[in-house]
Protein backbone atom coordinates (compact mmCIF):
# COMPACT_ATOMS: atom_id res chain seq x y z
CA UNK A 1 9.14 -22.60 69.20
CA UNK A 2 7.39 -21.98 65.82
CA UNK A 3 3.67 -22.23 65.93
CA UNK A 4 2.12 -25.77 65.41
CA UNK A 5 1.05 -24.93 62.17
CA UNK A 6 4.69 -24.11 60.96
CA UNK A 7 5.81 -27.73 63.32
CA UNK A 8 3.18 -29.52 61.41
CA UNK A 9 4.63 -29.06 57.38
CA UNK A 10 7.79 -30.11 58.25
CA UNK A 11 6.41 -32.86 60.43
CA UNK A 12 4.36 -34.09 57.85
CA UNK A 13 6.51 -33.57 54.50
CA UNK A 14 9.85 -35.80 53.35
CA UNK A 15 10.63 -33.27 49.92
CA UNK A 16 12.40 -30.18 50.25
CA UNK A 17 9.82 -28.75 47.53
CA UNK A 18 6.55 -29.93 49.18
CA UNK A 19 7.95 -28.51 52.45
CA UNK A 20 8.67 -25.19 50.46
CA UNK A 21 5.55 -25.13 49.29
CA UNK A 22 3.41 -25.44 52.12
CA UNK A 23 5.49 -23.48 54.26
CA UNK A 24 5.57 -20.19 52.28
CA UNK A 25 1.61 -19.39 52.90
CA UNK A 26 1.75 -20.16 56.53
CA UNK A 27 4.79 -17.52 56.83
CA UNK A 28 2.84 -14.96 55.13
CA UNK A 29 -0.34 -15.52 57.73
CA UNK A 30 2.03 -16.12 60.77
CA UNK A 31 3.67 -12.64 59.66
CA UNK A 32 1.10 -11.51 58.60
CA UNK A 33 2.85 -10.42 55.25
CA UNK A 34 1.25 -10.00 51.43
CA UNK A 35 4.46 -12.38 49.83
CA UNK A 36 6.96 -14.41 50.46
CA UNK A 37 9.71 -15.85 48.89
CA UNK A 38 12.37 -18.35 49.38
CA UNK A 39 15.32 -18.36 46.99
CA UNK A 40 17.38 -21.74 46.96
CA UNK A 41 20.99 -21.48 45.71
CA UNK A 42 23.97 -23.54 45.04
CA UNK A 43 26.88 -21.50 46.22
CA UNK A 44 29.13 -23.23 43.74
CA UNK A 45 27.53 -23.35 40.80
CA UNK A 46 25.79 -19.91 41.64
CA UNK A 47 22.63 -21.68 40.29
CA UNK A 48 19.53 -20.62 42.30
CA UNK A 49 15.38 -21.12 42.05
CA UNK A 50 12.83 -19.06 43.77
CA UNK A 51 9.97 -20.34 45.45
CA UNK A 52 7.41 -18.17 46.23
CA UNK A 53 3.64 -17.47 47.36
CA UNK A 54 1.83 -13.98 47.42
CA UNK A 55 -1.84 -13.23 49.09
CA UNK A 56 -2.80 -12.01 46.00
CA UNK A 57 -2.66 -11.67 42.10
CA UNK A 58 -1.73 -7.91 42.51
CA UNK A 59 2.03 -8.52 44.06
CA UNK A 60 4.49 -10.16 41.82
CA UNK A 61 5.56 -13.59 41.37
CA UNK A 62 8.57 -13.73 41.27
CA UNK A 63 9.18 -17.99 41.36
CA UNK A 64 11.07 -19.78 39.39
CA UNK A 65 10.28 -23.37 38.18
CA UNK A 66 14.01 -24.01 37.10
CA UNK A 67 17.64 -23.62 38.59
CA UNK A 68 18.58 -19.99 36.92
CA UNK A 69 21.81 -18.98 36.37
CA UNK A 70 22.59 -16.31 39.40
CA UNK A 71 23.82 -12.85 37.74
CA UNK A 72 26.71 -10.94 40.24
CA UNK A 73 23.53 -9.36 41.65
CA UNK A 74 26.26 -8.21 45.09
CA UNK A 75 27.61 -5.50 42.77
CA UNK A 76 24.13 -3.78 42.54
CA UNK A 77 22.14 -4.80 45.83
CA UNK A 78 23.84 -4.50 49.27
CA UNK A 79 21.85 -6.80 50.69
CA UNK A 80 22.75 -10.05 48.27
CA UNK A 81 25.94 -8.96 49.43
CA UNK A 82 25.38 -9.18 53.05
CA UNK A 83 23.97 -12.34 52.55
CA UNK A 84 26.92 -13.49 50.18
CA UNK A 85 29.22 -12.70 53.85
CA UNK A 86 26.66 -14.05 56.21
CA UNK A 87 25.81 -11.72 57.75
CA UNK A 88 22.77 -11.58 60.45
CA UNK A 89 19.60 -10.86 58.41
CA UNK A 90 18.09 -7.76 57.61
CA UNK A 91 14.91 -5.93 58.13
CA UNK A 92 13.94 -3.50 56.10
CA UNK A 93 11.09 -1.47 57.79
CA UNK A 94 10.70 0.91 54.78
CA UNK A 95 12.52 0.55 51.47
CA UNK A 96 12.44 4.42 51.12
CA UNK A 97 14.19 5.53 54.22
CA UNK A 98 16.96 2.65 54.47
CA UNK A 99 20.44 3.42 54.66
CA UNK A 100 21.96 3.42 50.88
CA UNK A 101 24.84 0.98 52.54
CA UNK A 102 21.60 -1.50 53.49
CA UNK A 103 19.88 -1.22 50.26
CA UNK A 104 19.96 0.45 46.79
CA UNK A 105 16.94 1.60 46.69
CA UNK A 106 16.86 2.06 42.69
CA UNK A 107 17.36 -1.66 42.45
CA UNK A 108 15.03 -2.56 45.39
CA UNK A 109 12.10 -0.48 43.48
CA UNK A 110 11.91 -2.70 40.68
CA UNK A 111 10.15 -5.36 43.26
CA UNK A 112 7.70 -3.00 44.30
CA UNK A 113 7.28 -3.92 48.12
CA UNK A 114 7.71 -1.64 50.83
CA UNK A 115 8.83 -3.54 53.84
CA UNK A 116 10.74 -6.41 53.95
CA UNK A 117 13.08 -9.41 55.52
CA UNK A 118 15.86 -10.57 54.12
CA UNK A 119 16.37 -13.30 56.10
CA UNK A 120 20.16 -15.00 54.87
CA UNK A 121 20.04 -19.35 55.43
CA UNK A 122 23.77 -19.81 55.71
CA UNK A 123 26.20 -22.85 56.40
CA UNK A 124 29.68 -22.77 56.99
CA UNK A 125 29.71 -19.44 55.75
CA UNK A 126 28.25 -20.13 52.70
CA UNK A 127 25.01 -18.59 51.44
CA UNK A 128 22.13 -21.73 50.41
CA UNK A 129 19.27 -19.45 50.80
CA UNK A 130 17.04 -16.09 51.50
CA UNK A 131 14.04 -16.24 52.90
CA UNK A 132 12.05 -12.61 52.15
CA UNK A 133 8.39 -12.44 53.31
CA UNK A 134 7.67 -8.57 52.75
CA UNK A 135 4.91 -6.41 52.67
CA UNK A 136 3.48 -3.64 49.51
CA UNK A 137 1.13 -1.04 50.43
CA UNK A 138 2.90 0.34 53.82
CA UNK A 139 6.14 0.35 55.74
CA UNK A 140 6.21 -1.95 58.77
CA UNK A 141 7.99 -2.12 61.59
CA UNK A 142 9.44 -6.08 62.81
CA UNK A 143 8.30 -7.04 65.69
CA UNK A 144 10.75 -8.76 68.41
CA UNK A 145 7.83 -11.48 67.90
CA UNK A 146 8.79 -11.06 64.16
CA UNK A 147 12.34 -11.59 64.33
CA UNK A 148 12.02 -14.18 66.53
CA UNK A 149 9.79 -16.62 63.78
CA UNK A 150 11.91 -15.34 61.25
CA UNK A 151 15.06 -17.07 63.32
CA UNK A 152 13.40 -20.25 63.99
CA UNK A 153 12.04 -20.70 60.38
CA UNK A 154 16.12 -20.10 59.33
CA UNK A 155 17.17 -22.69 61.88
CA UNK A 156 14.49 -25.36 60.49
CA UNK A 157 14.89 -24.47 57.24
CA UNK A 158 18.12 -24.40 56.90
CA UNK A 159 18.95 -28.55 56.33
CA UNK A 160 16.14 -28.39 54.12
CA UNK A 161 17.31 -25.37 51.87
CA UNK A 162 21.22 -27.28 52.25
CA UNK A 163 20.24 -30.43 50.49
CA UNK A 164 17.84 -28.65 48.08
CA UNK A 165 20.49 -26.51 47.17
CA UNK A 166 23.25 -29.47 46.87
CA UNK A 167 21.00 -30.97 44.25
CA UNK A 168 21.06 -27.94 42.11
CA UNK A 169 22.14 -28.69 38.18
CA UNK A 170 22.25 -26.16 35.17
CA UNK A 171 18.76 -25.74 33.08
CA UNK A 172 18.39 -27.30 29.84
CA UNK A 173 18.38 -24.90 26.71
């Protein structure tokens, strides 16, 4: 059972945005993380937005306010393609001592955090979503606690990110 405070936003909100929104801080405290993000995708289109919320100024924001255009990013980052098979999610507990078949770790330096979930929001073996709270200064080991919220939040999220996704349409130039 996710905390009440988790319970609560998607009690109290009817938009997949709003529910985004409020959710992301309350990850990073129940975590206890410096950012997270959530990336929303259309697996047909390969359109996809990022939502995302970070403790501070210092980490990178990496949101989007528009559906993007997804680039192949499978063929550089083993862990989009993971995700891309559905496979169970990944925890990273330090970006510099992973296994090169879990991450590139050229790629994954470009983002700048240490530690990290990448937590895959499939259905029907389809990807809609990646949820990635992660931490900067330090490695960090996942706690079976950890894993466990990180589980819930894909089971609850995961209608959510679906019809989000579903509504997905190219950007304007």
């Amino acid at each position: 059972m996710l905390s009440p405070d988790l319970e609560k936003i998607f009690a109290t909100h009817s938009q997949p945005e709003a529910v985004f929104t409020a959710l992301l801080p309350e990850i990073c405290e129940a975590l206890q993380t410096d950012r997270c993000f959530l990336q929303v995708r259309n697996p047909t289109q390969r359109l996809y937005r990022i939502f995302c919320w970070r403790r501070s100024s210092q980490f990178p924001d990496v949101g989007t306010k528009t559906w993007q255009p997804e680039d192949p990013w499978e063929k550089d980052d083993p862990m989009f393609a993971a995700a891309l098979r559905s496979d169970p999610s990944i925890f990273v507990e330090d970006v510099e001592t992973a296994a090169p078949e879990v991450l590139n770790l050229n790629f994954e330096r470009n983002f700048g955090h240490r530690a990290l979930v990448h937590a895959h929001i499939c259905q029907n073996e389809m990807l809609y979503g990646i949820l990635q709270p992660c931490v900067f200064a330090h490695p960090r080991v996942w706690s079976e606690g950890d894993r466990a919220i990180v589980a819930q939040l894909v089971e609850r999220l995961r209608p959510w990110v679906v019809r989000y996704g579903e509504t997905a349409s190219k950007p304007e130039h």
